[in-house]
N, C-alpha and C. Protein backbone atom coordinates (compact mmCIF):
# COMPACT_ATOMS: atom_id res chain seq x y z
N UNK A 1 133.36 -53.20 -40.02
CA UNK A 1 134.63 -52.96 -40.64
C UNK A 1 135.38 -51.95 -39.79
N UNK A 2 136.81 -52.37 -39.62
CA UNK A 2 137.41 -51.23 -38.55
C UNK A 2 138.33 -50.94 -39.70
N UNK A 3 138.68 -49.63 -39.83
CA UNK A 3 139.71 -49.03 -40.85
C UNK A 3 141.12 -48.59 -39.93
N UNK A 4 141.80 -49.31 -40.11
CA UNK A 4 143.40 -48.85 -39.16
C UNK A 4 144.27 -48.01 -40.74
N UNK A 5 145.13 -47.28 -39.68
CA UNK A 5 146.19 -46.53 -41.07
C UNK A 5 147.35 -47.83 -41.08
N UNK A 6 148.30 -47.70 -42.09
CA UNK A 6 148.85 -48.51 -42.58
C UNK A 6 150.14 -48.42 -41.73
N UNK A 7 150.40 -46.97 -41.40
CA UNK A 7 151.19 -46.44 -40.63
C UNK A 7 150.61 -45.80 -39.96
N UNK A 8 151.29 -45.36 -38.75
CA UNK A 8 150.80 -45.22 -37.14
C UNK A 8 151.39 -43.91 -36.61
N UNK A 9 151.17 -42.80 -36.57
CA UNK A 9 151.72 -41.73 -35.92
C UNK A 9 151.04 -41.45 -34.50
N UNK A 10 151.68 -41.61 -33.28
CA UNK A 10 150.66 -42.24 -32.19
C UNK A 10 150.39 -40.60 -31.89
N UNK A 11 150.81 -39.41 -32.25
CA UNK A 11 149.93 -38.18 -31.88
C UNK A 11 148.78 -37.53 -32.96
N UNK A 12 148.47 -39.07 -34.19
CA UNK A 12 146.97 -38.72 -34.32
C UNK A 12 146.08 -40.04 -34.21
N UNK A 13 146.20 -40.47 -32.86
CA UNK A 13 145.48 -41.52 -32.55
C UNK A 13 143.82 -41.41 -32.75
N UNK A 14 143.50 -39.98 -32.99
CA UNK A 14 142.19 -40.14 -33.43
C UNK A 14 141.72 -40.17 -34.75
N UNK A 15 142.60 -40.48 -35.25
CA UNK A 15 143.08 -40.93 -36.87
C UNK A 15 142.46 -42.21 -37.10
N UNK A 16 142.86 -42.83 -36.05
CA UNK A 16 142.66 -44.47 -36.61
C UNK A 16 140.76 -44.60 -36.37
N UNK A 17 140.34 -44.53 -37.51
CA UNK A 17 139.25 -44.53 -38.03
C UNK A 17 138.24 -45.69 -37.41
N UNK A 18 137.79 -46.09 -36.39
CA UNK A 18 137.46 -46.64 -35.65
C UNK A 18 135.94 -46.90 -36.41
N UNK A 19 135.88 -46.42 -37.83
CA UNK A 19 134.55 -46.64 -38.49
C UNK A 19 134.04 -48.35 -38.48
N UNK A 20 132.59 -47.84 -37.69
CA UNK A 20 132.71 -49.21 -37.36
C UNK A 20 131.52 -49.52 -38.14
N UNK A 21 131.96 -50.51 -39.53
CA UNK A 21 130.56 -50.48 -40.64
C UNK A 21 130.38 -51.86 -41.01
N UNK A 22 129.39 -52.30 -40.17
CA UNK A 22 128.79 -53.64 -40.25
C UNK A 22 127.93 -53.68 -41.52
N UNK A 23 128.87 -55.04 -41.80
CA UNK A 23 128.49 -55.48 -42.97
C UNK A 23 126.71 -56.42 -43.12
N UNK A 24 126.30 -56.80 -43.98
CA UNK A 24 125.19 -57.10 -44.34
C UNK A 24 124.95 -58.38 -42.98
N UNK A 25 125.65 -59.00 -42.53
CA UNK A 25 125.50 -60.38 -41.76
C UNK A 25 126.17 -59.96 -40.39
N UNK A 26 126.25 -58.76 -40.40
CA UNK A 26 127.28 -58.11 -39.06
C UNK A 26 127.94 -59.06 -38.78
N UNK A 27 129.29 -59.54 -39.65
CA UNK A 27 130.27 -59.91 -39.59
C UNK A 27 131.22 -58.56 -39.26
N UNK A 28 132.56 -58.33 -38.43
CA UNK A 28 133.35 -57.59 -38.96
C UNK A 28 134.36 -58.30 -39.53
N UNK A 29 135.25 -57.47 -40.50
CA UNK A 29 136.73 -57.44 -40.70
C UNK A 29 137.06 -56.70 -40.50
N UNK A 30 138.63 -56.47 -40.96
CA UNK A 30 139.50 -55.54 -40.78
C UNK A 30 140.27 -54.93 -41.95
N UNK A 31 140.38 -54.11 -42.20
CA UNK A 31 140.77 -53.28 -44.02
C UNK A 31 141.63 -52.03 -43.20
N UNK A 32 142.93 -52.25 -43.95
CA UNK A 32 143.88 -51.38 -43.58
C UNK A 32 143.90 -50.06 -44.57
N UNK A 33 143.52 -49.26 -43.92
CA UNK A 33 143.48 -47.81 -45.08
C UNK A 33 144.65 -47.02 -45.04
N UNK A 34 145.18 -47.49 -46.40
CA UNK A 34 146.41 -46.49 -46.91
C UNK A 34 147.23 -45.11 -46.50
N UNK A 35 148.03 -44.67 -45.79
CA UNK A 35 147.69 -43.18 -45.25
C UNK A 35 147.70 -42.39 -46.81
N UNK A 36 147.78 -42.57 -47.63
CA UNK A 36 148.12 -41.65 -49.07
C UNK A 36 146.48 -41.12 -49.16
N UNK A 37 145.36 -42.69 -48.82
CA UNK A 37 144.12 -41.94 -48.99
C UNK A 37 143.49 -41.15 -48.05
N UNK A 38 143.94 -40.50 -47.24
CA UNK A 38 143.71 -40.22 -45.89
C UNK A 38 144.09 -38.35 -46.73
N UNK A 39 142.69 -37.78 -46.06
CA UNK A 39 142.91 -36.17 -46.70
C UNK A 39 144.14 -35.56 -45.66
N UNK A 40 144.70 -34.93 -46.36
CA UNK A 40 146.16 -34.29 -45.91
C UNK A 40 146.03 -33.22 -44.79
N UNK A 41 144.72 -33.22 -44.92
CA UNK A 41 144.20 -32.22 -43.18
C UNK A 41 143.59 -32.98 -41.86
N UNK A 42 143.26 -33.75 -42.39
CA UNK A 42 142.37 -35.09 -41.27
C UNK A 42 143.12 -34.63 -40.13
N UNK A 43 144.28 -34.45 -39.61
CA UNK A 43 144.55 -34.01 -38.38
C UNK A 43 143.71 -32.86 -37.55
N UNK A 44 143.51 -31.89 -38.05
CA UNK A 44 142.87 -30.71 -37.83
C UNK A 44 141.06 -30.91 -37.93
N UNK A 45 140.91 -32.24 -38.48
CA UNK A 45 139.11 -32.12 -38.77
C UNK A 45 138.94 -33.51 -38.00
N UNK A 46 137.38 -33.49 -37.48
CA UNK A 46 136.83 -34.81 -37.25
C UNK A 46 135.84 -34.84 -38.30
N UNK A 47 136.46 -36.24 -38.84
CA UNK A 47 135.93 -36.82 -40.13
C UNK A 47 134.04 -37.05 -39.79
N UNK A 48 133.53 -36.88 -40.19
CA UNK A 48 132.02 -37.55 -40.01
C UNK A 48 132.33 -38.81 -41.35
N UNK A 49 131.98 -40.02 -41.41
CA UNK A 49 132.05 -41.27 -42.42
C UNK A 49 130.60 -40.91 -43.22
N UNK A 50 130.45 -41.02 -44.46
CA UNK A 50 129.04 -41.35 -45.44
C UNK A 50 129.70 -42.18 -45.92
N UNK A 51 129.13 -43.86 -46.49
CA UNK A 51 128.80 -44.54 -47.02
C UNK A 51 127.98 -44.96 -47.81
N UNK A 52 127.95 -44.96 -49.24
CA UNK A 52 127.11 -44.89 -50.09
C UNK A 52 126.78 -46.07 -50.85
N UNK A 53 125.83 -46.13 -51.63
CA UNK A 53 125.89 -47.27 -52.79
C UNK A 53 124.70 -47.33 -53.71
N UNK A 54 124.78 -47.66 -54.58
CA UNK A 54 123.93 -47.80 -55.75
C UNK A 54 123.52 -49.47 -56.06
N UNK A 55 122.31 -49.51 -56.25
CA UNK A 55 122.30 -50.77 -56.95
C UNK A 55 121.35 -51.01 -58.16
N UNK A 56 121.75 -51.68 -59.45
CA UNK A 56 119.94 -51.66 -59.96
C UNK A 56 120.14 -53.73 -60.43
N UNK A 57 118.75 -53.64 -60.45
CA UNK A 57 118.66 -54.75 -60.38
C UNK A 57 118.14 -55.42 -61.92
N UNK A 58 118.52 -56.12 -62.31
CA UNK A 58 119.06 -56.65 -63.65
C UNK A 58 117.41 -57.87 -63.80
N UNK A 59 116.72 -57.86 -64.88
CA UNK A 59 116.40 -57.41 -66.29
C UNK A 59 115.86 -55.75 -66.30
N UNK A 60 115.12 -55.42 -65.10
CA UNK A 60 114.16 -54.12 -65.24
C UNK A 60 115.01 -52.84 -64.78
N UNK A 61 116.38 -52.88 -64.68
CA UNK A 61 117.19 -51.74 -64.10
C UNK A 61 116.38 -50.42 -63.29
N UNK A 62 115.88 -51.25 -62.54
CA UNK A 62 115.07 -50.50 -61.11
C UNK A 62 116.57 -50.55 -60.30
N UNK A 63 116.74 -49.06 -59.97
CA UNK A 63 117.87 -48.41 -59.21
C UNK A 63 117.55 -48.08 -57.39
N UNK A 64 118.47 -48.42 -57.29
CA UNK A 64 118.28 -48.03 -55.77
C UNK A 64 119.08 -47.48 -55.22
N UNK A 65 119.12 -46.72 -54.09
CA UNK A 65 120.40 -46.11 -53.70
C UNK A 65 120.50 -46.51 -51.81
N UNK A 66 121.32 -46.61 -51.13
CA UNK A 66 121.61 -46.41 -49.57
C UNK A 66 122.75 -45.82 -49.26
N UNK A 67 122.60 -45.47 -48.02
CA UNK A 67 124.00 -44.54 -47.65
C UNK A 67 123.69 -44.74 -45.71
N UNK A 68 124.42 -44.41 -45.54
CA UNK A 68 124.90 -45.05 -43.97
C UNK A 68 125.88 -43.24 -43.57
N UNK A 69 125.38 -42.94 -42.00
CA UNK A 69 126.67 -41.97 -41.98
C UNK A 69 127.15 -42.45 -40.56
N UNK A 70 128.38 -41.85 -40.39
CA UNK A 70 128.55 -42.50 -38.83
C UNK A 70 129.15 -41.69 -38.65
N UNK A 71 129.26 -41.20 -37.27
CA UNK A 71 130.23 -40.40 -36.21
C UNK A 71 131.42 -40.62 -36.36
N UNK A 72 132.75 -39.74 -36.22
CA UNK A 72 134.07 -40.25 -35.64
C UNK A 72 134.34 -41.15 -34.78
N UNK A 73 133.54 -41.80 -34.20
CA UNK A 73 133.81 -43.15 -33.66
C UNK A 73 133.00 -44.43 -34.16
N UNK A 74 132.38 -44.42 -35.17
CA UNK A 74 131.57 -45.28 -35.84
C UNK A 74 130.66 -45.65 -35.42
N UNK A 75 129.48 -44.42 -34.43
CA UNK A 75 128.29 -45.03 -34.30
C UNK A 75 127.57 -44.04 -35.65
N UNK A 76 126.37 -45.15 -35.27
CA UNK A 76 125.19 -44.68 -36.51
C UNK A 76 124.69 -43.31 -36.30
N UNK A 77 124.56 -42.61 -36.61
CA UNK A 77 124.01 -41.55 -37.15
C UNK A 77 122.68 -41.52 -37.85
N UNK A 78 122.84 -41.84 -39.32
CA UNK A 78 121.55 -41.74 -40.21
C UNK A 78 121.87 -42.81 -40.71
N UNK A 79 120.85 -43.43 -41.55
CA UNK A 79 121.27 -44.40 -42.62
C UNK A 79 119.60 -44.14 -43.56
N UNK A 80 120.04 -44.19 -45.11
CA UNK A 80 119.05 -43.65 -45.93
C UNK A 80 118.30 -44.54 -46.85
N UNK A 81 117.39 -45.08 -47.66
CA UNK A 81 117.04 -45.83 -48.96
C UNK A 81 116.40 -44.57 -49.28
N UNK A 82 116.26 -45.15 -50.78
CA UNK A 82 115.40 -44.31 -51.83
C UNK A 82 115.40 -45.17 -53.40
N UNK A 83 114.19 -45.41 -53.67
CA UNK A 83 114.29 -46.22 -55.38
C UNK A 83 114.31 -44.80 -55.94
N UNK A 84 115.13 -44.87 -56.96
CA UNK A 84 115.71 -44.41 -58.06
C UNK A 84 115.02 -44.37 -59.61
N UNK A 85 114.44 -45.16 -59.62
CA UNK A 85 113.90 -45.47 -61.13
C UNK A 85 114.78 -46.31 -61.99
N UNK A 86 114.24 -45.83 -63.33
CA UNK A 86 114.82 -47.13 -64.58
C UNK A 86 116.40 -45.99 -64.93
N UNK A 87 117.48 -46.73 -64.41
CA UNK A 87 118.61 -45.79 -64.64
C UNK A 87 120.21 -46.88 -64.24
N UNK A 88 120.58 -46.24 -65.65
CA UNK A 88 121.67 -47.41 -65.54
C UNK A 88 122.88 -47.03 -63.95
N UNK A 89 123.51 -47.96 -64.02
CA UNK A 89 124.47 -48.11 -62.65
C UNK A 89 125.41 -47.02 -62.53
N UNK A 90 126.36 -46.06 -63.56
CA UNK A 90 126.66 -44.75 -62.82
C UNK A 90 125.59 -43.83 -62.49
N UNK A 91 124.24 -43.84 -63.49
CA UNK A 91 123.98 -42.46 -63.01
C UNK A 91 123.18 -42.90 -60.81
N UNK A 92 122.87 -43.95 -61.43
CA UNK A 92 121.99 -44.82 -59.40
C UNK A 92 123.42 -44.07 -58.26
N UNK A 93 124.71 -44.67 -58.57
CA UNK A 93 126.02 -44.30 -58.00
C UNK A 93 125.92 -43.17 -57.55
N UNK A 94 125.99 -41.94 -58.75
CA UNK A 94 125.62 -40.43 -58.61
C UNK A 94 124.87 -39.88 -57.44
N UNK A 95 123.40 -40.25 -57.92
CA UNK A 95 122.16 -40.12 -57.29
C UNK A 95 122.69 -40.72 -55.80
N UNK A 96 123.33 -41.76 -55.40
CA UNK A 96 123.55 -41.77 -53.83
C UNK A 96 124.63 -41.15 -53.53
N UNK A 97 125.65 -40.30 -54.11
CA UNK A 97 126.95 -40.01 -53.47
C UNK A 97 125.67 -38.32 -53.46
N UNK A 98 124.85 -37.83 -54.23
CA UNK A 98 124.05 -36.62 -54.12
C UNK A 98 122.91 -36.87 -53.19
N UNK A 99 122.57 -37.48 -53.26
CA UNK A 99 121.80 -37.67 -52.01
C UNK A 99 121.92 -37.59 -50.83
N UNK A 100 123.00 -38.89 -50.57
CA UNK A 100 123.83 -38.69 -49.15
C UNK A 100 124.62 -37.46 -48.65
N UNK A 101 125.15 -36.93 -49.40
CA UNK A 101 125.97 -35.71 -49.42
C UNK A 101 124.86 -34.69 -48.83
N UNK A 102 123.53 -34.95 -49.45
CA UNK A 102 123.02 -33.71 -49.25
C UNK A 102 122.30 -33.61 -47.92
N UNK A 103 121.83 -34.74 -47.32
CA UNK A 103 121.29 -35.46 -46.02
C UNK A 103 122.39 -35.02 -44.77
N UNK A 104 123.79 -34.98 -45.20
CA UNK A 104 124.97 -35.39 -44.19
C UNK A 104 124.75 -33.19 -44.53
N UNK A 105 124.51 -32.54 -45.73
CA UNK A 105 124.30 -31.05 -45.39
C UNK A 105 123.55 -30.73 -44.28
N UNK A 106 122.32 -31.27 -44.58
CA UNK A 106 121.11 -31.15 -43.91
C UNK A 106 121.47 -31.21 -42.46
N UNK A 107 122.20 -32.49 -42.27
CA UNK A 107 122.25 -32.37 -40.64
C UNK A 107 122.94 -31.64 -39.76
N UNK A 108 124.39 -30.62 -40.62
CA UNK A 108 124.91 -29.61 -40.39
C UNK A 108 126.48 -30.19 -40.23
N UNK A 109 127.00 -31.39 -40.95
CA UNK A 109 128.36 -31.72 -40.48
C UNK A 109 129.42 -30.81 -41.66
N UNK A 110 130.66 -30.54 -40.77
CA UNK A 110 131.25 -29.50 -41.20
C UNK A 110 132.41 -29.99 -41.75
N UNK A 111 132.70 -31.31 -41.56
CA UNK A 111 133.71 -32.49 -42.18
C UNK A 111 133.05 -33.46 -42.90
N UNK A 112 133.31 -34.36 -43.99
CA UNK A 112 132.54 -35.35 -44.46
C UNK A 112 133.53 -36.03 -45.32
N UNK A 113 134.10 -37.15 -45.02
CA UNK A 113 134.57 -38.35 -45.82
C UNK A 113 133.56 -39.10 -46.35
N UNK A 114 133.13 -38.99 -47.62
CA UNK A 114 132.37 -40.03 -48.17
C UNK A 114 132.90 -41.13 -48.99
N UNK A 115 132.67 -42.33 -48.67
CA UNK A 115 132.91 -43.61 -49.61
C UNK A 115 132.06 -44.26 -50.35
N UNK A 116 132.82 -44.79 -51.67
CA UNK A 116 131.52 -45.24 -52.39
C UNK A 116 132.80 -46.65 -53.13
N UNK A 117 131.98 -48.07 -53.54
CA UNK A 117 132.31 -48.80 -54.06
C UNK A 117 132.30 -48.02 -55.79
N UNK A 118 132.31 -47.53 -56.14
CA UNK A 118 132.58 -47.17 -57.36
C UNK A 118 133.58 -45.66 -58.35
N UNK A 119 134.78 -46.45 -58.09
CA UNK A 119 135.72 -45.75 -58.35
C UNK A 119 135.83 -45.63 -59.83
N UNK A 120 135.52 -45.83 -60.91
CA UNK A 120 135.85 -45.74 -62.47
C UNK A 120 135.25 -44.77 -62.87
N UNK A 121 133.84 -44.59 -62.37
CA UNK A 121 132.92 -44.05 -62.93
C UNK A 121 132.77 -42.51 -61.45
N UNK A 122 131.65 -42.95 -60.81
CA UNK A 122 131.94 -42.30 -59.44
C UNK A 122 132.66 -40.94 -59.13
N UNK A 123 133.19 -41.87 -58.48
CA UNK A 123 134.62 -41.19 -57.70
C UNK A 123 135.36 -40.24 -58.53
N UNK A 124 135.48 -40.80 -59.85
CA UNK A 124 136.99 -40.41 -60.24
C UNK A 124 135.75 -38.95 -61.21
N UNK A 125 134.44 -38.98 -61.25
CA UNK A 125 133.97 -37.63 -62.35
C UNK A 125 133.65 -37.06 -61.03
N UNK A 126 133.49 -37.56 -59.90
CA UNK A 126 133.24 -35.75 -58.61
C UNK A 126 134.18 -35.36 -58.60
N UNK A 127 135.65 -36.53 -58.52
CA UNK A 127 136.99 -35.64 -58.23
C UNK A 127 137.85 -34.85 -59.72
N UNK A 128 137.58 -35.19 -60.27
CA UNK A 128 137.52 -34.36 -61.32
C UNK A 128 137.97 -32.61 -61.75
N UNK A 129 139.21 -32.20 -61.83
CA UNK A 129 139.11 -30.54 -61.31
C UNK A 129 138.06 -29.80 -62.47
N UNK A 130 137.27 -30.66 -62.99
CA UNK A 130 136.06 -30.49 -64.39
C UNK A 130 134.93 -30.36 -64.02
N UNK A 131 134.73 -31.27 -62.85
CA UNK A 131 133.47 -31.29 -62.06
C UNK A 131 132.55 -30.26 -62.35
N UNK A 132 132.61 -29.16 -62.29
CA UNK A 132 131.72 -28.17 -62.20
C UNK A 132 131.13 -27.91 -63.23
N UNK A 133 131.74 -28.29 -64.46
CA UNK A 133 131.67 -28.27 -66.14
C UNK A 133 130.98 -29.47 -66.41
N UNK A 134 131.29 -30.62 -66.00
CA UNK A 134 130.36 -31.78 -66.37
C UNK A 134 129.35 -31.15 -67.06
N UNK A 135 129.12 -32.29 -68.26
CA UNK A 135 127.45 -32.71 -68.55
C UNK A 135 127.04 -33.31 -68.29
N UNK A 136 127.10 -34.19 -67.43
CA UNK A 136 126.25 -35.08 -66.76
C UNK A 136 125.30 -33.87 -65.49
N UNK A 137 124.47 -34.04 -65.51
CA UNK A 137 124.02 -32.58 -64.04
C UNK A 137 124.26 -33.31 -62.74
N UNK A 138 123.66 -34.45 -62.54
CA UNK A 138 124.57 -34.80 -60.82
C UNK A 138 125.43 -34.71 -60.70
N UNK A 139 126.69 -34.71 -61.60
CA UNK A 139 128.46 -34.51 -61.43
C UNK A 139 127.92 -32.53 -60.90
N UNK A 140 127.69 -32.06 -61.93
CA UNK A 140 127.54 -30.68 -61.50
C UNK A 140 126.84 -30.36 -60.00
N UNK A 141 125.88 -31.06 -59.73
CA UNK A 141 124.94 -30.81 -58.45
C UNK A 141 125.96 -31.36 -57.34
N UNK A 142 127.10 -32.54 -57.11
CA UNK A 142 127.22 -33.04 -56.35
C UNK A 142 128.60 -32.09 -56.44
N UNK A 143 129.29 -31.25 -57.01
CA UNK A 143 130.06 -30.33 -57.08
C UNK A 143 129.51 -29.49 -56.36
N UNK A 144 128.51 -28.86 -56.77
CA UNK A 144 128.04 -27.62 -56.37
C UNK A 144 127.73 -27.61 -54.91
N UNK A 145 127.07 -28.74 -54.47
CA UNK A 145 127.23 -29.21 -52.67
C UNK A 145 128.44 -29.07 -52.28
N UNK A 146 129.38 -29.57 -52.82
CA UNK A 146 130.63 -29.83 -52.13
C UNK A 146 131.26 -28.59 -52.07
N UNK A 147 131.05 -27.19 -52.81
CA UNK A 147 131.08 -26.01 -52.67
C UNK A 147 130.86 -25.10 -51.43
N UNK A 148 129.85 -26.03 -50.87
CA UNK A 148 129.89 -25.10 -49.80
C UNK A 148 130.57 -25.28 -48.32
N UNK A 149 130.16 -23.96 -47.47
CA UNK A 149 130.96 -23.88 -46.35
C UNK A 149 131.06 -25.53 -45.51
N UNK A 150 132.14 -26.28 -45.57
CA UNK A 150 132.43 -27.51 -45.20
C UNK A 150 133.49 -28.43 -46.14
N UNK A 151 133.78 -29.17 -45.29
CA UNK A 151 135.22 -29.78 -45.86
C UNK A 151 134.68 -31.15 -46.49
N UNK A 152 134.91 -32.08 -47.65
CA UNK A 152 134.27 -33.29 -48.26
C UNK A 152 135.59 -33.31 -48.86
N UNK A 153 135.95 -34.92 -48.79
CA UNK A 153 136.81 -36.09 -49.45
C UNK A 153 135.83 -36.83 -49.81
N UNK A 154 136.28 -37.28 -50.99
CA UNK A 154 135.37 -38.51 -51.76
C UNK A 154 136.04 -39.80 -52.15
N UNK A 155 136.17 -40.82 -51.59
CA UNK A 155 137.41 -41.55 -51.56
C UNK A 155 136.84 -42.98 -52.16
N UNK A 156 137.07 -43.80 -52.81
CA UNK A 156 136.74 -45.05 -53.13
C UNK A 156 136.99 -46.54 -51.89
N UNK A 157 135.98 -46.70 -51.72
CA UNK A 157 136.24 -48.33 -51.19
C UNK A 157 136.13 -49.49 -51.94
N UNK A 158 136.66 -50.42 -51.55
CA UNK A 158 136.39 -51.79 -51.76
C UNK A 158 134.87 -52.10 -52.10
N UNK A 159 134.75 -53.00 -52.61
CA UNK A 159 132.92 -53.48 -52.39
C UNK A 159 132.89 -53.71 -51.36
N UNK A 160 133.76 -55.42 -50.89
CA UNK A 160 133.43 -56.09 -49.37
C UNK A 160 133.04 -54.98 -48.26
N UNK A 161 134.04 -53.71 -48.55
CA UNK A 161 133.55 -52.80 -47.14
C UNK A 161 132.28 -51.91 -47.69
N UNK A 162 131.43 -52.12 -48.10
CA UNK A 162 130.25 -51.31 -48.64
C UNK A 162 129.06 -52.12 -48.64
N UNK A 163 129.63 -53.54 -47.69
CA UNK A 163 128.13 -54.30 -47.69
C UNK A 163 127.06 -54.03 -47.15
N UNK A 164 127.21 -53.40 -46.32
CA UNK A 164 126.12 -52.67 -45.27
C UNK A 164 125.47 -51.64 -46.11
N UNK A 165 125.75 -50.27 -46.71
CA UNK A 165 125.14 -49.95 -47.39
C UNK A 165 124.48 -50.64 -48.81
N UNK A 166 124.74 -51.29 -49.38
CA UNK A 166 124.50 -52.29 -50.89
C UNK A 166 122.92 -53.02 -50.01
N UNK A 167 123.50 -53.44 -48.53
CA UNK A 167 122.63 -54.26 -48.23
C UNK A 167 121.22 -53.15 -47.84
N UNK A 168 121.01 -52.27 -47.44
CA UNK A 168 120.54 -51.43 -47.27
C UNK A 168 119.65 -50.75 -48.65
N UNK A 169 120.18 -50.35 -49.59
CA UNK A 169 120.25 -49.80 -51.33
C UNK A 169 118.85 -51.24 -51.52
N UNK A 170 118.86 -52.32 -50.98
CA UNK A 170 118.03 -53.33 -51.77
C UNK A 170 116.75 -53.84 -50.55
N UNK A 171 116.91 -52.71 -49.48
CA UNK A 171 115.68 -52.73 -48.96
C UNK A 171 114.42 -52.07 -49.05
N UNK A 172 114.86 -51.39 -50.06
CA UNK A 172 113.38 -50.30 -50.32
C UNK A 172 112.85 -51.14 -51.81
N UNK A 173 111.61 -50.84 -51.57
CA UNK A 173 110.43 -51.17 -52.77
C UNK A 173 111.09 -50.37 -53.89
N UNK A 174 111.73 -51.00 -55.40
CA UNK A 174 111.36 -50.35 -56.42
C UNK A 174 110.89 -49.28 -56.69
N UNK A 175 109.51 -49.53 -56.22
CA UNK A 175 108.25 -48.57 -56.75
C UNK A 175 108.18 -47.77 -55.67
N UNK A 176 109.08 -47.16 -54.36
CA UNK A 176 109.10 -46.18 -53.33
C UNK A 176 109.79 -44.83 -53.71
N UNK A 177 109.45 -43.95 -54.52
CA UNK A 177 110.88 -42.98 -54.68
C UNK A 177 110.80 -42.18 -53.54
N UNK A 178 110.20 -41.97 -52.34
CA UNK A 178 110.52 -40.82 -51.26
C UNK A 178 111.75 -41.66 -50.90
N UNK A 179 112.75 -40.66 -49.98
CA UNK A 179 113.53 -40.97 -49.38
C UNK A 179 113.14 -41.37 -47.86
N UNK A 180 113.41 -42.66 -47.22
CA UNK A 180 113.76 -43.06 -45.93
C UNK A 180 114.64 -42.81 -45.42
N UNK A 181 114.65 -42.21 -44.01
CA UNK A 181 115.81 -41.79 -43.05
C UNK A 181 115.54 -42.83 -42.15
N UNK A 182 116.77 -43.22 -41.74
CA UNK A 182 116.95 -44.52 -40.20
C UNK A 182 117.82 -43.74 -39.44
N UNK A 183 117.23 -43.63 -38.33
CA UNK A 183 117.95 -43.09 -36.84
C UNK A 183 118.53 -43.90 -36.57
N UNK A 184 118.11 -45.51 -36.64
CA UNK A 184 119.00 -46.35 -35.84
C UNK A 184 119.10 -47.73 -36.97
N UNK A 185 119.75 -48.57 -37.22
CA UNK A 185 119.68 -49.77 -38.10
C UNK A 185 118.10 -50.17 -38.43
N UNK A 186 117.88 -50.81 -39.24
CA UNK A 186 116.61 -51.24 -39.62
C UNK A 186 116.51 -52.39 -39.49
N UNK A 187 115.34 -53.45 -39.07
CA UNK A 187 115.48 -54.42 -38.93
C UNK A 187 115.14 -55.05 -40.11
N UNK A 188 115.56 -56.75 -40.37
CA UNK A 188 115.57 -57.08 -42.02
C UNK A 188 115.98 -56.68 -42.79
């Protein structure tokens, strides 16, 4: 997936988000990103990309999570699984936007755009100016990360552009709860 702005200011050509996030069949497309969703400082920061996703899988709601990070030019970085347990589909969501978040700490990035296919639920209780108050505790935990020294947008995608992680979220065993780190794509 290549993300272009909708509009073009050619003195932030390193704007145009060159995130390059192969989908489940490494097909690409092309998805034009809005400048409205674009954080109002992105000029001044290089974005690092997290890609997230949740999945559980329907009768036994065994949860899974993946997340993908990529460089300002859309190479791979990390990419993560982890089973989740018996847990319905926001809290799995949660658990990977906290997870990933906390992996993309770990590695020391000082910018972080994260995307997640789930904007209703998701997206819209991290961004929240409540966040910190939540009762839910991952709304609180994934606040309390985002607290620290470093810059995080949390922005909603499409599904279609989240196939790569989704596809990822449904490669780990159920029954695995450690977390897997990938240096480089995984094969299968």
């Amino acid at each position: 997936m290549f993300y272009i702005l909708a509009s073009f200011d050619p003195s932030h050509r390193h704007l145009l988000y060159n995130v390059f996030i192969y989908n489940a069949l490494n097909n690409l497309s092309l998805s034009i990103l809005p400048p409205e969703t674009l954080p109002s400082d992105a000029p001044e920061l290089q974005w690092t990309h997290l890609n997230v996703d949740g999945a559980v899988s329907v009768p036994l709601n065994d949860g899974r999570i993946g997340g993908l990070i990529r460089n300002q030019n859309g190479g791979w970085v990390v990419g993560f699984v982890k089973a989740i347990g018996h847990l319905n589909t926001l809290q799995v969501e949660l658990w990977a936007l906290f997870e990933g978040m906390l992996l993309a700490w770990k590695y020391g990035f000082d910018s972080l755009l994260v995307c997640s296919d789930c904007k209703q639920a998701a997206v819209e209780l991290v961004n929240s100016p409540l966040a910190g108050s939540s009762v839910l505790s991952l709304v609180c935990a994934i606040h309390q990360l985002r607290q620290k020294h470093w810059a995080t947008k949390v922005l909603w995608v499409p599904k279609d552009d989240n196939r790569c992680v989704d596809a990822l979220a449904k490669l780990v065993d159920p029954s695995d709860f450690s977390l897997h780190v990938y240096n480089s794509p995984p094969s299968g």
